[in-house]
C-alpha atoms as a PDB file:
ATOM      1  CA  UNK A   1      27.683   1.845   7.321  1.00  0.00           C
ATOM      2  CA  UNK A   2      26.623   5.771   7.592  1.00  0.00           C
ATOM      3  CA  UNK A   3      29.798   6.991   5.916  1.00  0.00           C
ATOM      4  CA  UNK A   4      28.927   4.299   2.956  1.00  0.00           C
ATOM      5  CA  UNK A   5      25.373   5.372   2.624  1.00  0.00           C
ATOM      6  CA  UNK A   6      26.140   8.957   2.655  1.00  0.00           C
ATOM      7  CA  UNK A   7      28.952   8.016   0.169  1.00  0.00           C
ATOM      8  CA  UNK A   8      26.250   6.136  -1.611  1.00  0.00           C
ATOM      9  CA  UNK A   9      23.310   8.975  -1.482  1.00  0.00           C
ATOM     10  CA  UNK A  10      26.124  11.732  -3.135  1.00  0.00           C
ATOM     11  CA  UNK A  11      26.777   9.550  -5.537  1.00  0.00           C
ATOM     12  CA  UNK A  12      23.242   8.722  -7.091  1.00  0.00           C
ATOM     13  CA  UNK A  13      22.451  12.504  -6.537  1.00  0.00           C
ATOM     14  CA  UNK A  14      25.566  12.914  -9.444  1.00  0.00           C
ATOM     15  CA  UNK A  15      23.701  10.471 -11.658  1.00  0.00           C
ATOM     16  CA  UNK A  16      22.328  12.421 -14.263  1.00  0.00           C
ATOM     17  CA  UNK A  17      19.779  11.701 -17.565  1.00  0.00           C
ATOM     18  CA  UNK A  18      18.131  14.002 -19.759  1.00  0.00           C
ATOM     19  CA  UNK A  19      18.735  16.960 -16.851  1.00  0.00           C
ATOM     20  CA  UNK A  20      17.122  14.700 -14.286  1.00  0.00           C
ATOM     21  CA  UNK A  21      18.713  12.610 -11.327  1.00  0.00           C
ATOM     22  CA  UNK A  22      19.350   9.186 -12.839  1.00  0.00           C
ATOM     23  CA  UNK A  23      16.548   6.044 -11.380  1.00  0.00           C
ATOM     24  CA  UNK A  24      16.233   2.705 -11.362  1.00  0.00           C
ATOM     25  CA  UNK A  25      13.323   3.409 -13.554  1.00  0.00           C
ATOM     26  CA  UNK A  26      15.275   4.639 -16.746  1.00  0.00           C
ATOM     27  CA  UNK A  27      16.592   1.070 -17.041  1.00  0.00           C
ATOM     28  CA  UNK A  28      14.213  -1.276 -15.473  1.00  0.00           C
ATOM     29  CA  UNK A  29      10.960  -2.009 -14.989  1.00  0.00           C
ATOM     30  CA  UNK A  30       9.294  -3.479 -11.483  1.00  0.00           C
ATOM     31  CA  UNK A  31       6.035  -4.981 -10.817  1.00  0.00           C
ATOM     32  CA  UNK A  32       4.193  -6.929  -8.413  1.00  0.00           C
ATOM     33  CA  UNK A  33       2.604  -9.608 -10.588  1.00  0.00           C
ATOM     34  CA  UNK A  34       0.571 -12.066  -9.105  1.00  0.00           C
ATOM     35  CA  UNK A  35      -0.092 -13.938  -5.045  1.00  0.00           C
ATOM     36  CA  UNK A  36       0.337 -16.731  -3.923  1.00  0.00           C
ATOM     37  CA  UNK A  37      -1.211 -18.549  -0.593  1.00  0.00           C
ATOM     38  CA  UNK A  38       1.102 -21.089   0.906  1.00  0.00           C
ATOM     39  CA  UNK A  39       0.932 -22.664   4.365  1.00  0.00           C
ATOM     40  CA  UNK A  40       3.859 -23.294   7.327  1.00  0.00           C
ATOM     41  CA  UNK A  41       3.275 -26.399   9.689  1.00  0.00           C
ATOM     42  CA  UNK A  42       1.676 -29.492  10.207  1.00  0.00           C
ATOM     43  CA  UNK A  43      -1.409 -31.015   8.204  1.00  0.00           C
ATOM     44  CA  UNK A  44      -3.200 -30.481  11.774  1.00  0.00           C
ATOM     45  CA  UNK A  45      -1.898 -27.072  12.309  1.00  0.00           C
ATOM     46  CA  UNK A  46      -0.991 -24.822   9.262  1.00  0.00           C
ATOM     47  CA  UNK A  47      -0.355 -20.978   9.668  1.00  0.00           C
ATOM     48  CA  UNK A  48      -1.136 -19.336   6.113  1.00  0.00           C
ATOM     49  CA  UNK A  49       0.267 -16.837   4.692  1.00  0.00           C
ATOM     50  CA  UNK A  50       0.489 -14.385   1.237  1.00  0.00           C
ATOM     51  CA  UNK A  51       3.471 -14.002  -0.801  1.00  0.00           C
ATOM     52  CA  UNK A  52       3.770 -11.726  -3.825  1.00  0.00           C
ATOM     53  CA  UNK A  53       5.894 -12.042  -6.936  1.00  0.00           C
ATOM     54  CA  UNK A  54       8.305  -9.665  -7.205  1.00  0.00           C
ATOM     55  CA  UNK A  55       9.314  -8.928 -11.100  1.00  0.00           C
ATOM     56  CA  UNK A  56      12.546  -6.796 -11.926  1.00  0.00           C
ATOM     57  CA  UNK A  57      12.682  -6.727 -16.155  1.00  0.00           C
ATOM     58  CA  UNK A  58      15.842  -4.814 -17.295  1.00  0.00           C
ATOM     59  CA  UNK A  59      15.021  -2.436 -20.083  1.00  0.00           C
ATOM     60  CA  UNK A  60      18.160  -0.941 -20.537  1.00  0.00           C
ATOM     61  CA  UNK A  61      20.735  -3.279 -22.638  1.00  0.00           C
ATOM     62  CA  UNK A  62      24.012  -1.608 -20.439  1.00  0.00           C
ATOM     63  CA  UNK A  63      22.482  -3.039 -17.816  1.00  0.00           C
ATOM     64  CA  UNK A  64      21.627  -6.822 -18.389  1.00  0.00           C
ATOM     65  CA  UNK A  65      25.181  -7.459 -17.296  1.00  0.00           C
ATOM     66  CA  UNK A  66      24.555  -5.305 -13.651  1.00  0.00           C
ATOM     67  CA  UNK A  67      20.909  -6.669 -12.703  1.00  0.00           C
ATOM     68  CA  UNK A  68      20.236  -9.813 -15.092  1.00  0.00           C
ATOM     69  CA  UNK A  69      17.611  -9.570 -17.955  1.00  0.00           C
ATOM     70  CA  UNK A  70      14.622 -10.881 -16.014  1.00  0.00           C
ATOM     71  CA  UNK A  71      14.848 -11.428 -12.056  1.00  0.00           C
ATOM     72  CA  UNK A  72      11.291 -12.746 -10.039  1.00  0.00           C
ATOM     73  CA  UNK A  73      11.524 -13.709  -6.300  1.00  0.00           C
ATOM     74  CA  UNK A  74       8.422 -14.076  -4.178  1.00  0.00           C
ATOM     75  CA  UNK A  75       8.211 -11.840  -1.386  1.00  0.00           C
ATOM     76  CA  UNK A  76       5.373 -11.915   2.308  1.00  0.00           C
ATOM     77  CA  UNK A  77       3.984  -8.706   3.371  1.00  0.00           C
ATOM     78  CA  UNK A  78       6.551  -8.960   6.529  1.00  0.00           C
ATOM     79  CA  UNK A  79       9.524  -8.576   4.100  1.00  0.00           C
ATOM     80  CA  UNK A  80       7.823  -5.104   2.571  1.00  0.00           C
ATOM     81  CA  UNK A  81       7.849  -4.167   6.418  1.00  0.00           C
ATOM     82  CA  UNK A  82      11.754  -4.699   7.125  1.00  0.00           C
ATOM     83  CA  UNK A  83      12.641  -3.670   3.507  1.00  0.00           C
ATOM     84  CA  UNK A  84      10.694   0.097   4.821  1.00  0.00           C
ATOM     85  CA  UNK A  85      11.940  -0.692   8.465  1.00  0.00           C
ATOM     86  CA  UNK A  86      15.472  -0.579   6.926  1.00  0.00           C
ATOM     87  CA  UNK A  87      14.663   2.401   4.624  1.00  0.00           C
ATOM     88  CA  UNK A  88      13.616   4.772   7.722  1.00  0.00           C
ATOM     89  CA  UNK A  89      16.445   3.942  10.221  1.00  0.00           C
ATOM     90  CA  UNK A  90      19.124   4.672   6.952  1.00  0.00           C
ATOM     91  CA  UNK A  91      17.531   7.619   5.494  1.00  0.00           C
ATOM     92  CA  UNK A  92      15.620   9.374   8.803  1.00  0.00           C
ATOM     93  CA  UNK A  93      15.209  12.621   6.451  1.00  0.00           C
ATOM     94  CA  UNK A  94      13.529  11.293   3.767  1.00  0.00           C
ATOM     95  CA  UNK A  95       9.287  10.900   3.473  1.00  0.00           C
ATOM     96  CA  UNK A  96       9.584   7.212   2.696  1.00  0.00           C
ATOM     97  CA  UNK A  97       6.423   6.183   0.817  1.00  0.00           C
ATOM     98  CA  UNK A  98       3.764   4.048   2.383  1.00  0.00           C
ATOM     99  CA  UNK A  99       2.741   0.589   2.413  1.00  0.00           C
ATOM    100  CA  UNK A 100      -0.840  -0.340   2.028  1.00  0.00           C
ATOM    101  CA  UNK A 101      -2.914  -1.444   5.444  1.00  0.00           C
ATOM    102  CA  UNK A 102      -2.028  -4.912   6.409  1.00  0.00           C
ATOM    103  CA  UNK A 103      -5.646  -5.399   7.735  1.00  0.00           C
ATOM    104  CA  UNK A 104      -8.402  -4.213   6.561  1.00  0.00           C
ATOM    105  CA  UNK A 105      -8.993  -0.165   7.599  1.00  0.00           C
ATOM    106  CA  UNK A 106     -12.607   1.859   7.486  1.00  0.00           C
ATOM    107  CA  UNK A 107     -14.322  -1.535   6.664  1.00  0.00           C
ATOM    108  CA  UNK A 108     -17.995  -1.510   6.666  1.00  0.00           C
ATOM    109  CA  UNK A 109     -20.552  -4.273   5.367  1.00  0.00           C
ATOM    110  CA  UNK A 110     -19.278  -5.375   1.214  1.00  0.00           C
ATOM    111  CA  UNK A 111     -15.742  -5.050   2.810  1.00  0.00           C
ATOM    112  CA  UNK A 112     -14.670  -8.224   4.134  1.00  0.00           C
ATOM    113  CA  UNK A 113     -12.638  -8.048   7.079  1.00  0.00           C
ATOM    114  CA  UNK A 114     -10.702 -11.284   6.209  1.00  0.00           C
ATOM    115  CA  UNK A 115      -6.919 -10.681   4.762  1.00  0.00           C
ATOM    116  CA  UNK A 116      -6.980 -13.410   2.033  1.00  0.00           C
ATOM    117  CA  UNK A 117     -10.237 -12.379   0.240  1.00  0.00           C
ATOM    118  CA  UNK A 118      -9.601 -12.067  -2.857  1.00  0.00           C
ATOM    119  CA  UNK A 119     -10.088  -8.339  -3.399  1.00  0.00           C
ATOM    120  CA  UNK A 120      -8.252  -7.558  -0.149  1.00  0.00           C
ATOM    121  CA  UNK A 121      -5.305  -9.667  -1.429  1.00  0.00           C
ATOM    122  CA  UNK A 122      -5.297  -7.870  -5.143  1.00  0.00           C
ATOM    123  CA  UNK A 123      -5.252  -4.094  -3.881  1.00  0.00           C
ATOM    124  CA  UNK A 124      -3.063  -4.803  -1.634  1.00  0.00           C
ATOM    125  CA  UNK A 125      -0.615  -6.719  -4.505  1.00  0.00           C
ATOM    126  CA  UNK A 126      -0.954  -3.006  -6.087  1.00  0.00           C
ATOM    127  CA  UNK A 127      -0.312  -1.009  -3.433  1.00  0.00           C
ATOM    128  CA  UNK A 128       2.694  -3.262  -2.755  1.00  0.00           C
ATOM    129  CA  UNK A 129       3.823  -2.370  -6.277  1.00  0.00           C
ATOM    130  CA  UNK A 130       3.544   1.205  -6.233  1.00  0.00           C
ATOM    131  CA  UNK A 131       5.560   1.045  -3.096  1.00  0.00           C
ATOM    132  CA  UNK A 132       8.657  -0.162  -4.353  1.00  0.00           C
ATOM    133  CA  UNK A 133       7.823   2.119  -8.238  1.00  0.00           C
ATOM    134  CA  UNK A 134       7.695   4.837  -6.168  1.00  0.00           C
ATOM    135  CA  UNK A 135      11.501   3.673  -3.747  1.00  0.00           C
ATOM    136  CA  UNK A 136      13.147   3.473  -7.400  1.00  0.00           C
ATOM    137  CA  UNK A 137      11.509   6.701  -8.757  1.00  0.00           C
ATOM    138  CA  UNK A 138      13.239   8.410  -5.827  1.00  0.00           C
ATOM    139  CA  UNK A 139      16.553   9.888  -6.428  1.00  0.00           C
ATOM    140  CA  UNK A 140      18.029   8.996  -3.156  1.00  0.00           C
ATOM    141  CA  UNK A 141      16.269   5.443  -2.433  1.00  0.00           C
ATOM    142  CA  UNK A 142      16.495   4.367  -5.630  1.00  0.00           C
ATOM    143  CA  UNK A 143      20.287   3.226  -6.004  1.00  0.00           C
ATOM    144  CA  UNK A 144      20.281   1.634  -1.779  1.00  0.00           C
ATOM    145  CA  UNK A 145      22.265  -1.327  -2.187  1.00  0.00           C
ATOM    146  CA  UNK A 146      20.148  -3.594  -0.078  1.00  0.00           C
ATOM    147  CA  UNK A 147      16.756  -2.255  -1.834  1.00  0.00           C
ATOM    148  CA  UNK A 148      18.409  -3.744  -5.288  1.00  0.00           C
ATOM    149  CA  UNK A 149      18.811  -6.746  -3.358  1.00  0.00           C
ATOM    150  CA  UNK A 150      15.268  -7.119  -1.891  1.00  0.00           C
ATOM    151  CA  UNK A 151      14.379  -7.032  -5.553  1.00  0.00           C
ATOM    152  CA  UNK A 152      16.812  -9.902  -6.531  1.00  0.00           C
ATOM    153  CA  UNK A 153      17.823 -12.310  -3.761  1.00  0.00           C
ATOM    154  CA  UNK A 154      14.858 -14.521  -2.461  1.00  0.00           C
ATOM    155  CA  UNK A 155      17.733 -15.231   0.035  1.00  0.00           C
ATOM    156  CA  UNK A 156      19.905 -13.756   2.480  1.00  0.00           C
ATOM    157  CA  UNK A 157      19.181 -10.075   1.589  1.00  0.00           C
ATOM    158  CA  UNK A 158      17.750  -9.763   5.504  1.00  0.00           C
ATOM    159  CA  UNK A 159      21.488 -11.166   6.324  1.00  0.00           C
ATOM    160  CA  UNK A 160      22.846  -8.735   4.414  1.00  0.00           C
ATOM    161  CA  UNK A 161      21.472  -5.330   5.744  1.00  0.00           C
ATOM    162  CA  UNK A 162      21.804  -6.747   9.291  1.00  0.00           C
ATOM    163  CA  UNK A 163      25.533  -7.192   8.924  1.00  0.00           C
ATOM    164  CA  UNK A 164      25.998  -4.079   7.996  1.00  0.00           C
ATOM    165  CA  UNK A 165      25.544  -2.245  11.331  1.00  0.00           C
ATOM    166  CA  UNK A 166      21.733  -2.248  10.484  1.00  0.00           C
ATOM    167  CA  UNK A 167      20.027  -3.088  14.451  1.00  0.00           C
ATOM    168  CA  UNK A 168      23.262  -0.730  15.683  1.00  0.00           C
ATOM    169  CA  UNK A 169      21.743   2.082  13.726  1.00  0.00           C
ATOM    170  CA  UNK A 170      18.060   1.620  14.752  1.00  0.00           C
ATOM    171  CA  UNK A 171      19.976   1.277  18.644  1.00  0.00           C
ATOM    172  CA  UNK A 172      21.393   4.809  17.405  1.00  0.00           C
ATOM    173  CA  UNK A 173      18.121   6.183  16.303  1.00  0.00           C
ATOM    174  CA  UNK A 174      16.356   5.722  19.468  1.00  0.00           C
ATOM    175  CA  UNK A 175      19.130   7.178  21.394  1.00  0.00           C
ATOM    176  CA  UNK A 176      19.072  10.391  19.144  1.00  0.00           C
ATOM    177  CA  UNK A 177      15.500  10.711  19.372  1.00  0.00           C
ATOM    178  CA  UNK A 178      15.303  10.295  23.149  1.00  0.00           C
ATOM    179  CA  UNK A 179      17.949  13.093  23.429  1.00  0.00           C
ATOM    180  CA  UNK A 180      15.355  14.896  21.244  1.00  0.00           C
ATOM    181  CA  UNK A 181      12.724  14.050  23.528  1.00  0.00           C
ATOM    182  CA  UNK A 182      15.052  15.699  26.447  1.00  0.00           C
ATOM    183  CA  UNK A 183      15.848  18.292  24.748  1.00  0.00           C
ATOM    184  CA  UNK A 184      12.797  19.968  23.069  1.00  0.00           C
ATOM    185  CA  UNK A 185      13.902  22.491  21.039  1.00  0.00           C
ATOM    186  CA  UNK A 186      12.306  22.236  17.585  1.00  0.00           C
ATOM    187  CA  UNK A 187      12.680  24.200  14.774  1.00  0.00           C
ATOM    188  CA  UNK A 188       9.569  26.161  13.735  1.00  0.00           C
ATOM    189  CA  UNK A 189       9.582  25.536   9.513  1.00  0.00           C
ATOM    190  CA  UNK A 190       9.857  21.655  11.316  1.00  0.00           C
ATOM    191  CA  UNK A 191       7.203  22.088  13.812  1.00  0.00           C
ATOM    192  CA  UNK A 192       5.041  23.852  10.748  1.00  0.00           C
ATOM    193  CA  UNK A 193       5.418  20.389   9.008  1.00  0.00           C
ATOM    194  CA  UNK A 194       4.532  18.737  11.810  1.00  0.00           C
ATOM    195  CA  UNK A 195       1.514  19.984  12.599  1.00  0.00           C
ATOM    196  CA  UNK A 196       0.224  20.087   9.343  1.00  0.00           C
ATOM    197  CA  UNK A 197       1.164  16.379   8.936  1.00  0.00           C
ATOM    198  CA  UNK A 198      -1.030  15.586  12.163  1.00  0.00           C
ATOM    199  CA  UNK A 199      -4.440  17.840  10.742  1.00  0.00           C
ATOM    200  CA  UNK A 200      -3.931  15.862   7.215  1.00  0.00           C
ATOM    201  CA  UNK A 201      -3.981  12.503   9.286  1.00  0.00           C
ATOM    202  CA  UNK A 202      -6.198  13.805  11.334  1.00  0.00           C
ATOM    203  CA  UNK A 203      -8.915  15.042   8.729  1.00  0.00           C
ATOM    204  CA  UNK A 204      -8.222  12.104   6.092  1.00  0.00           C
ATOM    205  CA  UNK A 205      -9.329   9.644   9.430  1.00  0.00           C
ATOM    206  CA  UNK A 206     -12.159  11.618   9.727  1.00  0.00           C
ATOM    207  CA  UNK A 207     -13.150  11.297   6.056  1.00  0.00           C
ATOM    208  CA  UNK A 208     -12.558   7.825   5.847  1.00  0.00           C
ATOM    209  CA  UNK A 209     -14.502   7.067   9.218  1.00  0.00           C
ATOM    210  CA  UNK A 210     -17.539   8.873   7.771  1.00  0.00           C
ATOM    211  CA  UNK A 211     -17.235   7.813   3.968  1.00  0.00           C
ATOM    212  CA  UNK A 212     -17.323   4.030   5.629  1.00  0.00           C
ATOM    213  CA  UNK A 213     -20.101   4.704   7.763  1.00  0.00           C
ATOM    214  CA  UNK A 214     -22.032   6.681   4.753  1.00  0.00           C
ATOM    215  CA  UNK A 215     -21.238   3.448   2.214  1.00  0.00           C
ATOM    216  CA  UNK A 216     -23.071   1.356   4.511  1.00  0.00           C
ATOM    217  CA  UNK A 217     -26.053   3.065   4.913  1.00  0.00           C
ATOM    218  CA  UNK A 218     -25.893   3.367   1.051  1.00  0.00           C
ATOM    219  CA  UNK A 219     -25.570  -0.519   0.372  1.00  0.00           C
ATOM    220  CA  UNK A 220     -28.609  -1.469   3.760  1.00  0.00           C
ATOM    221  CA  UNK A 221     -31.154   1.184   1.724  1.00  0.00           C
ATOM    222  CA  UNK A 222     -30.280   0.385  -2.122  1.00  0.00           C
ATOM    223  CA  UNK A 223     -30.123  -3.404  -1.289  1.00  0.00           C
ATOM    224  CA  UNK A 224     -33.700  -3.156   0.740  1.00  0.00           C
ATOM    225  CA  UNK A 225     -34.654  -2.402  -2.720  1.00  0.00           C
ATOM    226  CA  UNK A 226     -33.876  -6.224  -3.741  1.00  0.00           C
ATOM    227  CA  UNK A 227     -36.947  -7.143  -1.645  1.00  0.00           C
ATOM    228  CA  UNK A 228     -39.125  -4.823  -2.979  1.00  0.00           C
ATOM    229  CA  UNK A 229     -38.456  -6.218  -5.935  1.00  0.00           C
ATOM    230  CA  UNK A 230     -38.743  -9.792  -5.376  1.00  0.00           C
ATOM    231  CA  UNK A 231     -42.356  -8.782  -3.657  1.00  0.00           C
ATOM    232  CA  UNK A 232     -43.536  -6.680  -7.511  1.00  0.00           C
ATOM    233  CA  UNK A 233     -42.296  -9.831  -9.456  1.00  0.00           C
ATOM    234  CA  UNK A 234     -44.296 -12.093  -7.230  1.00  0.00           C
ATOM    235  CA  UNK A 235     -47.522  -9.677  -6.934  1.00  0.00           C
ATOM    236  CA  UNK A 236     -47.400  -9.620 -10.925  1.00  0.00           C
ATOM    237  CA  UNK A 237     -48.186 -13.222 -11.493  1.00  0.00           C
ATOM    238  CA  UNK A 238     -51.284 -12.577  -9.175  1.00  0.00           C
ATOM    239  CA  UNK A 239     -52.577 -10.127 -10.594  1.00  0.00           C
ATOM    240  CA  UNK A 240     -53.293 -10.399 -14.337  1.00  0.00           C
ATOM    241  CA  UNK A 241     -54.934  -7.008 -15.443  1.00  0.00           C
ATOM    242  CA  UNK A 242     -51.376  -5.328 -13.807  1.00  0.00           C
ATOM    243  CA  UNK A 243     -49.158  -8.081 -14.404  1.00  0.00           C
ATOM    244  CA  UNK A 244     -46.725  -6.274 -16.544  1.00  0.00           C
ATOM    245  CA  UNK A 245     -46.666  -3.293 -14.959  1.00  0.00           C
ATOM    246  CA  UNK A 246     -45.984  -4.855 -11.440  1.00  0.00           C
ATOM    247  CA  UNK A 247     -43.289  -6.556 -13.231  1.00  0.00           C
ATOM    248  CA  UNK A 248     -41.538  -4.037 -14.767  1.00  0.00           C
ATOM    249  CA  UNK A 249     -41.681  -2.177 -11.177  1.00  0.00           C
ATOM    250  CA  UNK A 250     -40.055  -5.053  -9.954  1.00  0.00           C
ATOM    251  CA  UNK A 251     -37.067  -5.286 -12.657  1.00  0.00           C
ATOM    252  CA  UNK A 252     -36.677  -1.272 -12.143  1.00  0.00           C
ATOM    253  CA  UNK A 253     -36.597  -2.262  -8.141  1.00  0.00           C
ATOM    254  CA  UNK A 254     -33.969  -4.826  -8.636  1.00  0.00           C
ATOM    255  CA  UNK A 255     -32.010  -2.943 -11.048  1.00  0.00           C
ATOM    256  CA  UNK A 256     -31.536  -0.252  -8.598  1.00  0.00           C
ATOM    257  CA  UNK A 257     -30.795  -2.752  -5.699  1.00  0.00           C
ATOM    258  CA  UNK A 258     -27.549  -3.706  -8.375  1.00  0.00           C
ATOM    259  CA  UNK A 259     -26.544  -0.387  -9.399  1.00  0.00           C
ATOM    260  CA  UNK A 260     -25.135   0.731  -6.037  1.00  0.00           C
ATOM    261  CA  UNK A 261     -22.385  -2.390  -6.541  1.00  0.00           C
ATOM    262  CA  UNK A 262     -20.413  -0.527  -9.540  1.00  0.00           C
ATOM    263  CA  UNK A 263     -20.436   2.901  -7.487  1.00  0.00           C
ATOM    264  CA  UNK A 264     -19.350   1.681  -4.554  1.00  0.00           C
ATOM    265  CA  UNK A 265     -16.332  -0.379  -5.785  1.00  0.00           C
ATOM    266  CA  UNK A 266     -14.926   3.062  -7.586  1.00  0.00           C
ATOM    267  CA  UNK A 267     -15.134   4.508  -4.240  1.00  0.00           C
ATOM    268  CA  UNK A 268     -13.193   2.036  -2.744  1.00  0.00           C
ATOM    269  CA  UNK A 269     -10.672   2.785  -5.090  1.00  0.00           C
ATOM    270  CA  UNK A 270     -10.658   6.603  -4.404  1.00  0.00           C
ATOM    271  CA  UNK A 271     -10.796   5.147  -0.713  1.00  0.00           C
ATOM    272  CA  UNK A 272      -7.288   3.811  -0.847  1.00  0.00           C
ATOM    273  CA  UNK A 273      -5.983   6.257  -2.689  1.00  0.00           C
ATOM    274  CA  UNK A 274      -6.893   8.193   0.322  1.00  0.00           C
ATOM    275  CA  UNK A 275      -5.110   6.028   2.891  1.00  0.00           C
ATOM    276  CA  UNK A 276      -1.865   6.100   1.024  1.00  0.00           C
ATOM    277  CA  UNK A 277      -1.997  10.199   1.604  1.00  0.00           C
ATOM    278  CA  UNK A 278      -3.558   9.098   5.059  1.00  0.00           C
ATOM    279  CA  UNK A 279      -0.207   6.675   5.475  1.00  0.00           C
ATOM    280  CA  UNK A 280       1.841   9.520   3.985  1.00  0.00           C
ATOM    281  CA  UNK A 281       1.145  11.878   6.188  1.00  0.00           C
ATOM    282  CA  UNK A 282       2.333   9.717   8.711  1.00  0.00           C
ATOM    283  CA  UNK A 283       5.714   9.458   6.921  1.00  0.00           C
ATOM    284  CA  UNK A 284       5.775  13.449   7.524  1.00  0.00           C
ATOM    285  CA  UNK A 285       5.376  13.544  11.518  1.00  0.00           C
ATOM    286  CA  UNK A 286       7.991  10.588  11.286  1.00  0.00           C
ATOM    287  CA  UNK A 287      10.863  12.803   9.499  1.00  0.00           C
ATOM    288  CA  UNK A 288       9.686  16.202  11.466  1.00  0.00           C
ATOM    289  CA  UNK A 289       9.589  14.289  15.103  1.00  0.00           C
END
């Protein structure tokens, strides 16, 4: 299986278009479309779960006859895990790119905890997507046999990898990085990495810790504002001479209470875009351990 997937690597390095190593990209394009909840077991005891569809459309007309004009399977989070799993015992030296959190990270009050709310469910679905954009972007990853397959076959693709030697190779892995473990001689441009892998993680954890802690304080104080508000509107029907005024304080009250909503949800955004360099650094000590 090595000798084929070095075999394999040399070759899509040769793949050239426009001066550019040739992608899965130039000929297809891949998105994560939509969820679906679905449910294992019994009507008295049901385990739920989240699958994602999966949808490869070829762009390129020399290729409809390869990869099939339109291909959708549904895929569970678990399956992203083996796909990357697979992709880091077969190619140790490359910075694979990350998945998003499978539970909920740096949550603090608007952030629910639960795995399929609705928002949860939809950044995830993205981050899921750019995770497989950014495996066929790659020059190396993109052409892997089996990563064509987890894009086509709903079935049998896990079969597939495994019978290649796949478990042998992650036996081999742990072998080779025990003898590293033994052996402690690093190189320093590889320790360099390293290290600066670890004070990324390290000061993107921090970040996120106290951005979390910051947006809560944020939400308690503006929303404390809603009563305030509630209390003007009521005052203003007392009092007659003011009744406008107290009113209007109470709209400007409530309006602020609301206004923290629309800022907070952009930082959420920015948020995961900082856990995917949080993740990738993590991908860094991986291929430098």
């Amino acid at each position: 299986m090595t000798e084929n997937t070095e075999e394999n690597n040399q070759n899509s390095l040769t793949l050239v278009k426009n001066g550019q190593p040739d992608t899965l990209l130039n000929h297809v394009e891949i998105s994560v479309s939509e969820s679906e909840r679905r449910a294992n077991g019994s009507l008295n005891i049901r385990d739920y779960y989240t699958v994602y569809l999966v949808e490869v459309k070829v762009t390129d007309p020399e290729y409809h006859s390869k990869l099939g004009k339109l291909t959708t399977v549904w895929r569970r989070y678990t399956e992203f895990e083996q796909l990357r799993d697979y992709l880091d015992v077969t190619y140790p030296y490359v910075i694979l790119p990350p998945l998003p959190e499978k539970r909920v990270m740096f949550g603090w009050q608007k952030i629910s905890s639960d795995t399929f709310d609705p928002n949860f469910i939809d950044r995830r679905r993205a981050g899921l997507e750019n995770f497989l954009l950014r495996i066929a972007a790659h020059p190396v990853l993109t052409w892997d046999e089996h990563f064509i397959e987890f894009l086509q076959q709903e079935e049998g693709w896990r079969e597939s990898y495994k019978a290649n030697g796949y478990l042998q190779l992650v036996e081999s892995k742990l072998k080779s990085l025990s003898l590293a473990v033994r052996l402690k001689k690093t190189d320093p441009k590889i320790e360099e990495y390293k290290q600066y892998g670890i004070t990324l993680h390290n000061n993107l954890n921090n970040l996120l810790k106290a951005r979390s802690r910051v947006a809560e304080k944020q939400y308690t104080v503006h929303k404390l504002h809603a009563n305030y508000g509630r209390v003007f509107s009521e005052w203003s029907v007392i009092e007659k001479e003011m009744g406008d005024a107290l009113q209007k304080t109470g709209h400007y009250f409530d309006s602020l209470a609301s206004s923290i909503d629309a800022s907070l949800e952009d930082e959420e955004l920015l948020a995961d875009q900082l856990k995917e360099y949080l993740f990738f650094a993590i991908s860094l000590q991986n291929v430098c351990r």
